[in-house]
Protein backbone atom coordinates (compact mmCIF):
# COMPACT_ATOMS: atom_id res chain seq x y z
CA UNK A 1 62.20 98.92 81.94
CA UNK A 2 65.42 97.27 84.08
CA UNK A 3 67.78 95.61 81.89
CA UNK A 4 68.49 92.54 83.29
CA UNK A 5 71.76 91.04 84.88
CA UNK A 6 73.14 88.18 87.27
CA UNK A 7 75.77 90.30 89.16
CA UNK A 8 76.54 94.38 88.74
CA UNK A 9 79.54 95.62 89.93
CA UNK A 10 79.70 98.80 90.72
CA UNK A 11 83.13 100.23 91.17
CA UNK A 12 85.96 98.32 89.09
CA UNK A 13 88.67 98.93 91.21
CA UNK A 14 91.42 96.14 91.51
CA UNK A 15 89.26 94.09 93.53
CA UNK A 16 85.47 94.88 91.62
CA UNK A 17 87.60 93.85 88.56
CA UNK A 18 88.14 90.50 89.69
CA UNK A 19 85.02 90.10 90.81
CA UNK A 20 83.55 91.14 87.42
CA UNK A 21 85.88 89.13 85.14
CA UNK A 22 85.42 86.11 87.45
CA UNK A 23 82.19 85.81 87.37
CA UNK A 24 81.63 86.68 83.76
CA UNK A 25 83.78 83.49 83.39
CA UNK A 26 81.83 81.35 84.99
CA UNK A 27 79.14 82.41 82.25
CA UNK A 28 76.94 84.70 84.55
CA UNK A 29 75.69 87.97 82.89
CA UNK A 30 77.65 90.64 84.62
CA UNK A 31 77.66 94.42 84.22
CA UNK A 32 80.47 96.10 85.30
CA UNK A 33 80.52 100.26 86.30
CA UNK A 34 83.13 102.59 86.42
CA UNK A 35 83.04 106.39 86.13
CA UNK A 36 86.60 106.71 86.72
CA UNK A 37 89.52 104.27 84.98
CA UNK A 38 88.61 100.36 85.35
CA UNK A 39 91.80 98.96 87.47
CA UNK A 40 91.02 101.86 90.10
CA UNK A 41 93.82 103.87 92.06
CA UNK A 42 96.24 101.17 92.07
CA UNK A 43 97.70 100.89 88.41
CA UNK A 44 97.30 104.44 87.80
CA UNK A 45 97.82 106.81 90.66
CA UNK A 46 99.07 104.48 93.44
CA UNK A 47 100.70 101.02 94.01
CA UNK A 48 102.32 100.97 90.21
CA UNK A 49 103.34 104.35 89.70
CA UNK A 50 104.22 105.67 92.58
CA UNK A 51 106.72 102.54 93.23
CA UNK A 52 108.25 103.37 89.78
CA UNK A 53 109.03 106.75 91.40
CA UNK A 54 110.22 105.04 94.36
CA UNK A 55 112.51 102.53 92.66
CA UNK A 56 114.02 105.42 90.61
CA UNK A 57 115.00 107.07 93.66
CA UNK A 58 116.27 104.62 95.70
CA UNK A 59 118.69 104.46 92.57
CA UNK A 60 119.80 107.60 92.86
CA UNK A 61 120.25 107.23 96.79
CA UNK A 62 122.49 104.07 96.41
CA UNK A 63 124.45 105.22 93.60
CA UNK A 64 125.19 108.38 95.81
CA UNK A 65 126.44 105.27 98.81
CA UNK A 66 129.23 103.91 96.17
CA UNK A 67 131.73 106.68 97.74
CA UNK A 68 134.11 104.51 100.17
CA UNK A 69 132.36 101.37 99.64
CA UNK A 70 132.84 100.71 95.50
CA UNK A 71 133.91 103.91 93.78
CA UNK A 72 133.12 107.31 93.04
CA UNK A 73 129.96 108.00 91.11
CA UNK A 74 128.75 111.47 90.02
CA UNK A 75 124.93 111.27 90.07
CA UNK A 76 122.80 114.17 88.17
CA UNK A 77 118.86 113.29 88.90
CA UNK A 78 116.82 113.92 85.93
CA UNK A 79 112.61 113.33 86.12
CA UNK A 80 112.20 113.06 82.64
CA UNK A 81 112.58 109.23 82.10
CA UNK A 82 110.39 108.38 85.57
CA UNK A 83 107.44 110.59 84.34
CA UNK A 84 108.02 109.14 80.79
CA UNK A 85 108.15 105.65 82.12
CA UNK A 86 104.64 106.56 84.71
CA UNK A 87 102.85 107.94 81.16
CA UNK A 88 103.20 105.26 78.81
CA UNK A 89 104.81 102.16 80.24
CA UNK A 90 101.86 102.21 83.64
CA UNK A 91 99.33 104.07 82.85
CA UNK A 92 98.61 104.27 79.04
CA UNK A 93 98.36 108.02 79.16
CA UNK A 94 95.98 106.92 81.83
CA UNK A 95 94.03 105.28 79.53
CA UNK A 96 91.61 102.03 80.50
CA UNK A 97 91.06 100.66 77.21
CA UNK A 98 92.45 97.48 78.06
CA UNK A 99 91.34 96.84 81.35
CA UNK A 100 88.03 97.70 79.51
CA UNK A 101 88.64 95.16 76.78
CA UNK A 102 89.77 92.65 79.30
CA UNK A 103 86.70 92.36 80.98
CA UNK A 104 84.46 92.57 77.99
CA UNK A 105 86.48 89.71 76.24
CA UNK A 106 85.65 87.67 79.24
CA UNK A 107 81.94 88.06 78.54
CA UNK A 108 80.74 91.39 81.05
CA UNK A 109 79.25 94.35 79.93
CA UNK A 110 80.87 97.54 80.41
CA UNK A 111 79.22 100.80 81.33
CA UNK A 112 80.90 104.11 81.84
CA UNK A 113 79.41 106.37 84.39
CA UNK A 114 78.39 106.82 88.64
CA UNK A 115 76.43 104.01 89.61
CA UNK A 116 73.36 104.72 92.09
CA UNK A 117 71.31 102.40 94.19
CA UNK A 118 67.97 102.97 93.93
CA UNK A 119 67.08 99.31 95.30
CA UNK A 120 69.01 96.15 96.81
CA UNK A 121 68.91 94.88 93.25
CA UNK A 122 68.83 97.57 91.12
CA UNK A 123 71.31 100.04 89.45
CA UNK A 124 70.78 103.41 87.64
CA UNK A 125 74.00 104.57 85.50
CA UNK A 126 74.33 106.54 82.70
CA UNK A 127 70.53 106.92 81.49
CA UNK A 128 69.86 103.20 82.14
CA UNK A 129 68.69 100.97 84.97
CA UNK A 130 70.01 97.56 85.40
CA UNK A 131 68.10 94.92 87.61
CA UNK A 132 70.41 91.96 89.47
CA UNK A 133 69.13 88.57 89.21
CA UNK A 134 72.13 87.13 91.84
CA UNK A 135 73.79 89.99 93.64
CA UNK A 136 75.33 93.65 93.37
CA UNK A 137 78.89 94.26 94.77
CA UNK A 138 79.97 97.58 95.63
CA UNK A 139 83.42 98.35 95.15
CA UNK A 140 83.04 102.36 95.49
CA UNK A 141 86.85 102.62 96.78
CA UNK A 142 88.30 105.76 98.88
CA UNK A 143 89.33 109.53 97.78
CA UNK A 144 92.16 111.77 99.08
CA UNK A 145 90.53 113.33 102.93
CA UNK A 146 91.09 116.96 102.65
CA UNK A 147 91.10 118.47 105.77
CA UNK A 148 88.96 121.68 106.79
CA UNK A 149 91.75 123.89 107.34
CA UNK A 150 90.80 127.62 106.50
CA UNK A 151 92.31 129.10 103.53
CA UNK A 152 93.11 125.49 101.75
CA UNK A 153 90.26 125.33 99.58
CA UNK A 154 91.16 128.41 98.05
CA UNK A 155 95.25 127.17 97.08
CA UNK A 156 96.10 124.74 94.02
CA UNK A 157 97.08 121.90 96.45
CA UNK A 158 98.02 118.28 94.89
CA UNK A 159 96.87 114.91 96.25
CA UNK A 160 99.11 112.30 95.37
CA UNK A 161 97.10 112.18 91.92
CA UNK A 162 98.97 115.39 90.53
CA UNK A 163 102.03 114.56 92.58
CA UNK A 164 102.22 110.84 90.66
CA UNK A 165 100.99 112.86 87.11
CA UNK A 166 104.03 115.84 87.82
CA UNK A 167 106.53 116.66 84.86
CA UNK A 168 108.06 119.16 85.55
CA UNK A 169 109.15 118.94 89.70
CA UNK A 170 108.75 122.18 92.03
CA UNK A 171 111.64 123.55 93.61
CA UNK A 172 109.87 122.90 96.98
CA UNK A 173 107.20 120.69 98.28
CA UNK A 174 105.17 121.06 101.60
CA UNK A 175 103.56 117.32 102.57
CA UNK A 176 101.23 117.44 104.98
CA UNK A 177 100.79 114.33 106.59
CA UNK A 178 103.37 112.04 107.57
CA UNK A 179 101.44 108.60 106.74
CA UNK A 180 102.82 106.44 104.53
CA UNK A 181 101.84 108.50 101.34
CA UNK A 182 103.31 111.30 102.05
CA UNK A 183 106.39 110.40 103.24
CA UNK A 184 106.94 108.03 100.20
CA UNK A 185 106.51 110.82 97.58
CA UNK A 186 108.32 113.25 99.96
CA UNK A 187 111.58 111.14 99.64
CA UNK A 188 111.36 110.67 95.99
CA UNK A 189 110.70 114.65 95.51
CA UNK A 190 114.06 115.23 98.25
CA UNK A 191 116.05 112.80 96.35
CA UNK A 192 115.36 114.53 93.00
CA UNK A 193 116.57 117.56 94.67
CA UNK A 194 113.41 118.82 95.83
CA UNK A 195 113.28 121.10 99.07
CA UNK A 196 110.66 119.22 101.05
CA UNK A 197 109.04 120.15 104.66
CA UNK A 198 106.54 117.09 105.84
CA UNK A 199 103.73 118.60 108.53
CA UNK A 200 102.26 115.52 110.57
CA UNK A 201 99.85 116.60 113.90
CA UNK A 202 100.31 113.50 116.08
CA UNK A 203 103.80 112.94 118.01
CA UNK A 204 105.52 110.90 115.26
CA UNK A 205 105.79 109.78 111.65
CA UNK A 206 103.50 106.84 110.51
CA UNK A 207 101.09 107.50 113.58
CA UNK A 208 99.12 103.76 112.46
CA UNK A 209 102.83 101.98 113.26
CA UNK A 210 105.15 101.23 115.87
CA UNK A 211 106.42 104.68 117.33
CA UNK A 212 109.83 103.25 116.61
CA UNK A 213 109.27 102.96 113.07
CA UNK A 214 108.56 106.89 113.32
CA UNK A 215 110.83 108.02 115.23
CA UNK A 216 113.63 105.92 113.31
CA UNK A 217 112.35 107.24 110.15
CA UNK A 218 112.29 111.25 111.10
CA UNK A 219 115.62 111.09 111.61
CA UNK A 220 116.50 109.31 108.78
CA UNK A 221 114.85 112.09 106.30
CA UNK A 222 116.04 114.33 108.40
CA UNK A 223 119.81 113.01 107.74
CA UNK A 224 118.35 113.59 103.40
CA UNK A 225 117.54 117.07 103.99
CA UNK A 226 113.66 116.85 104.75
CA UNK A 227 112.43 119.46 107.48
CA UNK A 228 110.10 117.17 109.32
CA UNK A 229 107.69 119.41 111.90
CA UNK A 230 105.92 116.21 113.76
CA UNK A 231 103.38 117.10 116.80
CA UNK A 232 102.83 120.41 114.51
CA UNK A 233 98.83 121.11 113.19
CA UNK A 234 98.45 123.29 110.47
CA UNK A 235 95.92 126.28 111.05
CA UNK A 236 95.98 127.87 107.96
CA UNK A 237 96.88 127.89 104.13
CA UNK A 238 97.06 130.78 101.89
CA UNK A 239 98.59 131.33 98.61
CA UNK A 240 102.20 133.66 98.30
CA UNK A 241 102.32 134.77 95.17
CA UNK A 242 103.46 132.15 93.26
CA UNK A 243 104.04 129.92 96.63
CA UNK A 244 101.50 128.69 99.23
CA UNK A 245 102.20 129.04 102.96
CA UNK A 246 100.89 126.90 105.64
CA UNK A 247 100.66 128.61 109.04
CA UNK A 248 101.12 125.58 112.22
CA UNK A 249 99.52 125.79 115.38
CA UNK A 250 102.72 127.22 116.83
CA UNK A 251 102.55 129.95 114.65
CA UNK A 252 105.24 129.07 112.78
CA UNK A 253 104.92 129.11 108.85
CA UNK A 254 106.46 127.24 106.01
CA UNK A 255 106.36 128.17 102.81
CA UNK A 256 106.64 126.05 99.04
CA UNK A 257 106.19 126.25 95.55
CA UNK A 258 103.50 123.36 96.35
CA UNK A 259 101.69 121.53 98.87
CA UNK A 260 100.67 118.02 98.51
CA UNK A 261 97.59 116.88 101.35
CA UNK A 262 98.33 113.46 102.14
CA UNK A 263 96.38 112.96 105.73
CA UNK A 264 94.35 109.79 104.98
CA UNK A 265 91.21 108.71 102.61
CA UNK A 266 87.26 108.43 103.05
CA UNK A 267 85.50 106.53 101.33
CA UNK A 268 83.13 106.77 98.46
CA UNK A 269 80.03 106.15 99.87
CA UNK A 270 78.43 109.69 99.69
CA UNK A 271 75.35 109.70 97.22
CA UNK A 272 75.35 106.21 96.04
CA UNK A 273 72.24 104.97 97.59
CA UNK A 274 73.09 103.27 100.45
CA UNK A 275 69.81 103.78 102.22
CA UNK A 276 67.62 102.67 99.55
CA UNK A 277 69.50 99.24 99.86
CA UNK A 278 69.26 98.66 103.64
CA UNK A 279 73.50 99.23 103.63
CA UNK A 280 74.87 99.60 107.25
CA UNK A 281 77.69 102.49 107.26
CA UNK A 282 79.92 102.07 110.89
CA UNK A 283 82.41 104.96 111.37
CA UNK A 284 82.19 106.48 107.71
CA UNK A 285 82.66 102.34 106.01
CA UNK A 286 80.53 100.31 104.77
CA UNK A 287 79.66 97.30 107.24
CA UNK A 288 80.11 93.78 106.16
CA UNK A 289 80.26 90.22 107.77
CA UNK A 290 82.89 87.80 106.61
CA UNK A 291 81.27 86.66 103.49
CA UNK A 292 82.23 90.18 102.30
CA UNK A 293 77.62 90.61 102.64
CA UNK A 294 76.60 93.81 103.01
CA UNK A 295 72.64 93.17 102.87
CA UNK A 296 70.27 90.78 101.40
CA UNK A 297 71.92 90.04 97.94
CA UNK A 298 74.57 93.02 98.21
CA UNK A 299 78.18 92.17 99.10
CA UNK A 300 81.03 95.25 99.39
CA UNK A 301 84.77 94.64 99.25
CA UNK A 302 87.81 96.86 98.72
CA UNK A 303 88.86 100.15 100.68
CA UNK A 304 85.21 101.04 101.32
CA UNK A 305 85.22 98.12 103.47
CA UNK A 306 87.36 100.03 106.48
CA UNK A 307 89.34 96.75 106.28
CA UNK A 308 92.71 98.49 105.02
CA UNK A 309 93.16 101.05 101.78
CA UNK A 310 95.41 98.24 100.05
CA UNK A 311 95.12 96.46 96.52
CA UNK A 312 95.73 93.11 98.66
CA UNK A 313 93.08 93.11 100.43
CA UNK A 314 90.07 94.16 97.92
CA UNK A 315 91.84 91.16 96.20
CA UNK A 316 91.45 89.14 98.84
CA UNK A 317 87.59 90.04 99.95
CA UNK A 318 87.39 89.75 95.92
CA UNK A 319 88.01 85.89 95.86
CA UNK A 320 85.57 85.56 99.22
CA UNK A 321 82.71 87.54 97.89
CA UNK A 322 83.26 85.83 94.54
CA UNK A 323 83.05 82.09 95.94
CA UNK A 324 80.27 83.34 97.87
CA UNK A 325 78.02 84.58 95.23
CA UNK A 326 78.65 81.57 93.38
CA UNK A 327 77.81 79.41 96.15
CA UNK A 328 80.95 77.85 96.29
CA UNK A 329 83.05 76.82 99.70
CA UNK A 330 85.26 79.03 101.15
CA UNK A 331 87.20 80.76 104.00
CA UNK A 332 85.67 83.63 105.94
CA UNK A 333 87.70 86.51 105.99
CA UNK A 334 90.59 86.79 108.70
CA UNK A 335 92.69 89.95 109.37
CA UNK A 336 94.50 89.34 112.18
CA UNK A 337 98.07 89.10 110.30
CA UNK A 338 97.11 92.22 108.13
CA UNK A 339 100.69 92.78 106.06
CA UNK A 340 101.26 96.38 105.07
CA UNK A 341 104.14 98.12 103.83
CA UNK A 342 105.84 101.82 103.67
CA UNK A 343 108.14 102.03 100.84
CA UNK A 344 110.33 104.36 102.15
CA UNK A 345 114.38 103.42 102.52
CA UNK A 346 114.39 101.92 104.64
CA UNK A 347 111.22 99.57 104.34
CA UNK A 348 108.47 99.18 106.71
CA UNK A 349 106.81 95.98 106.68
CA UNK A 350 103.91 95.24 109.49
CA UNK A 351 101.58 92.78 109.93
CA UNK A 352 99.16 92.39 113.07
CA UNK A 353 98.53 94.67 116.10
CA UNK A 354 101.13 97.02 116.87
CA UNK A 355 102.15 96.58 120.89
CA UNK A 356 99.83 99.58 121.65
CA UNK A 357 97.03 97.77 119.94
CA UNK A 358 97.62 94.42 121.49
CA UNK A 359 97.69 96.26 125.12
CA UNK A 360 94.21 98.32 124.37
CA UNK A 361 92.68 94.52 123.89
CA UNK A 362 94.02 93.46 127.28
CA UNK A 363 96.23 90.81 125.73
CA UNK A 364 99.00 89.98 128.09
CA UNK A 365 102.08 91.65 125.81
CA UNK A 366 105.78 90.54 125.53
CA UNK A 367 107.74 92.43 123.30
CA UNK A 368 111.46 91.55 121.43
CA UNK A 369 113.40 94.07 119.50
CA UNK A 370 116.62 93.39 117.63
CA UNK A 371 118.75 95.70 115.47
CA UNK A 372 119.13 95.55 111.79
CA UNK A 373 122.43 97.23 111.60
CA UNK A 374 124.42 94.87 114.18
CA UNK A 375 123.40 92.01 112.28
CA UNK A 376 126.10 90.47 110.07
CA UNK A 377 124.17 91.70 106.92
CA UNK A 378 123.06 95.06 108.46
CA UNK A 379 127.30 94.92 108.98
CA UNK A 380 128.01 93.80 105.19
CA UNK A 381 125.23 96.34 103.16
CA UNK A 382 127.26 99.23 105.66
CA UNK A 383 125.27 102.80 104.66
CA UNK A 384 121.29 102.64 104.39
CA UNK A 385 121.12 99.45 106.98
CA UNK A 386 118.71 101.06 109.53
CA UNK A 387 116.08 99.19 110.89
CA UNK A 388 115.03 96.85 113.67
CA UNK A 389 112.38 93.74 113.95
CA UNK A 390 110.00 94.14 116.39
CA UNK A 391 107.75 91.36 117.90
CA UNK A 392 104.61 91.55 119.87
CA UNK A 393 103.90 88.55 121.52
CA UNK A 394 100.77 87.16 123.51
CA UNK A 395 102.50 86.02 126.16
CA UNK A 396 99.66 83.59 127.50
CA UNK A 397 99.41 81.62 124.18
CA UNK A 398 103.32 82.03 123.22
CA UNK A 399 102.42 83.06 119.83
CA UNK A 400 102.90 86.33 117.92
CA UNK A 401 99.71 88.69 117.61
CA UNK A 402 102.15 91.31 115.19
CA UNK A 403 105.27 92.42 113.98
CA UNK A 404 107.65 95.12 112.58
CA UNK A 405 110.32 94.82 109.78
CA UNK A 406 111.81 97.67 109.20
CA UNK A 407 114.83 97.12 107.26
CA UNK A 408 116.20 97.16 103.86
CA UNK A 409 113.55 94.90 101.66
CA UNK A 410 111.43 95.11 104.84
CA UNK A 411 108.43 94.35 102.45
CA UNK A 412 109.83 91.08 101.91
CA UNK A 413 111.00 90.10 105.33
CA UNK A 414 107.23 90.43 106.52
CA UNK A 415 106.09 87.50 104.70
CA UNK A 416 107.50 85.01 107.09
CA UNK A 417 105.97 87.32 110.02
CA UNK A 418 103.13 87.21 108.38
CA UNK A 419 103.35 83.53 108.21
CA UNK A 420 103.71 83.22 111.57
CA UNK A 421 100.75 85.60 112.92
CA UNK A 422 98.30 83.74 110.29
CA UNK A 423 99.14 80.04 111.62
CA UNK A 424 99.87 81.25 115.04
CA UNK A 425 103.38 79.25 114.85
CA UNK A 426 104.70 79.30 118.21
CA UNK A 427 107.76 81.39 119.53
CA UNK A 428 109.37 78.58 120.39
CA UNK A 429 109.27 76.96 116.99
CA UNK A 430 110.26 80.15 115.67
CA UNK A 431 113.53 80.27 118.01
CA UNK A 432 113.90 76.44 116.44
CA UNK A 433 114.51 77.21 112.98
CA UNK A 434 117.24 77.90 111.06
CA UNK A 435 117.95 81.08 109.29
CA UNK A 436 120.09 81.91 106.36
CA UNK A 437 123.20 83.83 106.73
CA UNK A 438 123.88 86.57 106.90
CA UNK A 439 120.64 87.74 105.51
CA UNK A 440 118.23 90.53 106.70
CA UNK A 441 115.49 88.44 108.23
CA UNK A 442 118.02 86.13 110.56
CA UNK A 443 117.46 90.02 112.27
CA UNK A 444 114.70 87.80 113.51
CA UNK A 445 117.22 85.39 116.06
CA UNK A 446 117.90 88.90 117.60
CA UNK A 447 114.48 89.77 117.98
CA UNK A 448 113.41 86.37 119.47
CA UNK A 449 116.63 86.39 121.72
CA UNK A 450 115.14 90.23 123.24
CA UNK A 451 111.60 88.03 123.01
CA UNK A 452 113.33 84.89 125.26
CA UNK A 453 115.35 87.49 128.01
CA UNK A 454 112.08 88.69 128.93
CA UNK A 455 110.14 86.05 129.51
CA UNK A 456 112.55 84.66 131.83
CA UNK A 457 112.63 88.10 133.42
CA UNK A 458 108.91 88.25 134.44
CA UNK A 459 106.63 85.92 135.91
CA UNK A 460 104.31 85.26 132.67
CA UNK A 461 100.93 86.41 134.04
CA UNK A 462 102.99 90.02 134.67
CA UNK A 463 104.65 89.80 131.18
CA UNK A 464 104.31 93.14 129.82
CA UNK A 465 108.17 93.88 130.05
CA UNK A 466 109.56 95.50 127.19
CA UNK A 467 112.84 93.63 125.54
CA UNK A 468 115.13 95.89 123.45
């Protein structure tokens, strides 16, 4: 017989998690499953660790900026303390036990194993079926894509997994992809003295972003030694010996010690049971309205959602879906000023459409640019100061629809563009404020100057002139 429950989770990613512990505080019976580690990609293979890696390179990268500025240093990168610091100080030897604990101290039950729909309320895990009284949420989360390129089944590749778990670093690394993964981890391997080659098929770097941002950012790894090869599809992959060589469309081939496949995600919806629950799936995600429902008593959240691979926003569709389970008001789910961030050097923050997107929804564009480095602090921080702030404005409303800050601590610039595309300030307010100098994000007078000289340039109902 069905043991019974209020809520199952199935999938205890960041966002399941929350759910879970949440609603086991609010004294509902909750079971919560996980075949993997309970916290999900974040705290062990992706937001947490890899920004260790990140933060230890950047290190290295401004000690090596002291010469002329503050000194002389001599810098000698060792990945010993970085993997040390990933292994026990993130990840617990990649161990869940607290996360585990945490939830169970909070009152849930925790089962270990792959969680199957074989109903809209029921579960079968591990040997044992579990009926929901309430609700199941499905937090199934994403897995590296692996492209079907011929011969790359058949090589040792890494996904950022083995790349985050490394000890002992290559001498050369092959990244193909040039999203935001990959060209994170390929500027921590380069600065660690890595040779690195990054492969990406589409014309630039970060294909989702501003083409700026790409372009900007190719030349920038190309100044740190990076062979980037963008426009370029791989054809085939075959192993060298002890290296693996990746043949491009040109016929050109590159050869490394390693190759890490960083070309997107897909989600983890594959043999769960989706049809036995009435679950919509829309372009490989599962479908869901802005309660987070996903059927008649099942609600979905987190990466499988198709709403953005971040830890933000299964966090965010956590607190909806959890106020709407327990009946409780709340806000339905807006992603129109999306934030997401590249933690390469420099930083680049977005949030919104990107001017491409706004255009391909017949919005009425205006666009401002200004330049990072000619502002007083771009001026004062001297080497590593690249960047811009890019605006896209609807130019019929006179508010912004996105925006780009790419720029030292470009991460934290976005929040007040962010701000702005959320609560649709006006450009006009945003040209009325005051901002701090000389900081980074009084970039954003520049950028709302460009924004201004164009709208005085073209009649308003014509205002797709582009401000640099």
């Amino acid at each position: 017989m069905a043991e019974k429950a209020d809520v199952i989770v199935v999938g205890m990613g960041p966002g399941g998690e929350d759910v879970a512990g949440s609603l086991a505080t609010s004294g509902l019976k909750v079971v919560g499953i996980e075949k993997a580690l309970v916290g999900g990609e974040c705290p062990y293979w992706g937001c947490v660790p890899s920004k260790m890696m990140i933060r230890a390179a950047n290190l290295l990268a401004e000690s090596r900026r002291v010469s002329g500025i503050a000194g002389e240093t001599d810098v000698r990168p060792d990945w010993a303390p970085v993997a040390q610091r990933i292994r026990l100080e993130a990840t617990d030897n990649w161990d869940d036990k607290v996360a585990v604990d945490r939830f169970v101290n909070k009152g849930g039950e925790f089962v270990r194993g792959f969680g199957r729909l074989l109903g809209p309320d029921r579960v079968a895990v591990a040997g044992r079926e579990f009926e929901a009284r309430r609700g199941i949420v499905l937090n199934v989360g994403t897995s590296p894509a692996v492209p079907p390129i011929p011969g790359l089944a058949d090589v040792p590749y890494w996904t950022n997994r083995q790349a985050v778990q490394v000890e002992q670093l290559p001498r050369s690394l092959i990244v193909l992809g040039g999203g935001a993964i990959g060209l994170e981890l390929a500027q921590v391997f380069a600065r660690f003295g890595v040779r690195v080659s990054v492969i990406e098929a589409m014309p630039n770097l970060l294909p989702m972003e501003e083409p700026e941002a790409g372009i900007l950012l190719a030349k920038i790894l190309e100044s740190e030694g990076i062979e980037v090869r963008t426009g370029r599809r791989a054809v085939a992959v075959e192993q060298q010996g002890v290296e693996i060589g990746v043949t491009l469309a040109s016929s050109d081939r590159i050869v490394a010690e390693r190759l890490l496949v960083a070309v997107g995600r897909r989600a983890n919806i594959a043999d769960i049971g989706l049809e036995q629950a009435g679950v919509t799936v829309h372009k490989g995600f599962i479908k869901v309205d802005e309660h987070m429902r996903a059927g008649s008593g099942i609600w979905a959240i987190g990466d499988a959602t198709g709403h953005g691979a971040f830890t933000h926003v299964s966090m965010y569709q956590a607190r909806i879906a959890t106020a709407d389970i327990l009946g409780q008001a709340h806000t339905s789910a807006d992603y129109r000023a999306l934030p997401r961030v590249t933690f390469t050097d420099p930083e680049v923050g977005a949030a919104g459409l990107t001017e491409r997107q706004a255009r391909d929804q017949g919005i009425a564009v205006r666009v401002g640019i200004g330049d990072q480095a000619s502002t007083a602090r771009g001026w004062i921080h001297k080497v590593g100061n690249q960047g811009f702030i890019k605006l896209v404005e609807d130019a019929d409303r006179g508010v912004l629809v996105g925006a780009t800050a790419m720029s030292p601590v470009g991460g934290e610039i976005l929040s007040m563009l962010t701000l702005a595309i959320h609560t649709q300030v006006p450009t006009a307010e945003l040209r009325n404020m005051i901002y701090a100098y000389p900081t980074f994000h009084r970039g954003m007078e520049d950028a709302l100057a460009a924004l201004e000289r164009s709208q005085k340039a073209a009649p308003k109902k014509a205002a797709t002139t582009r401000a640099a």
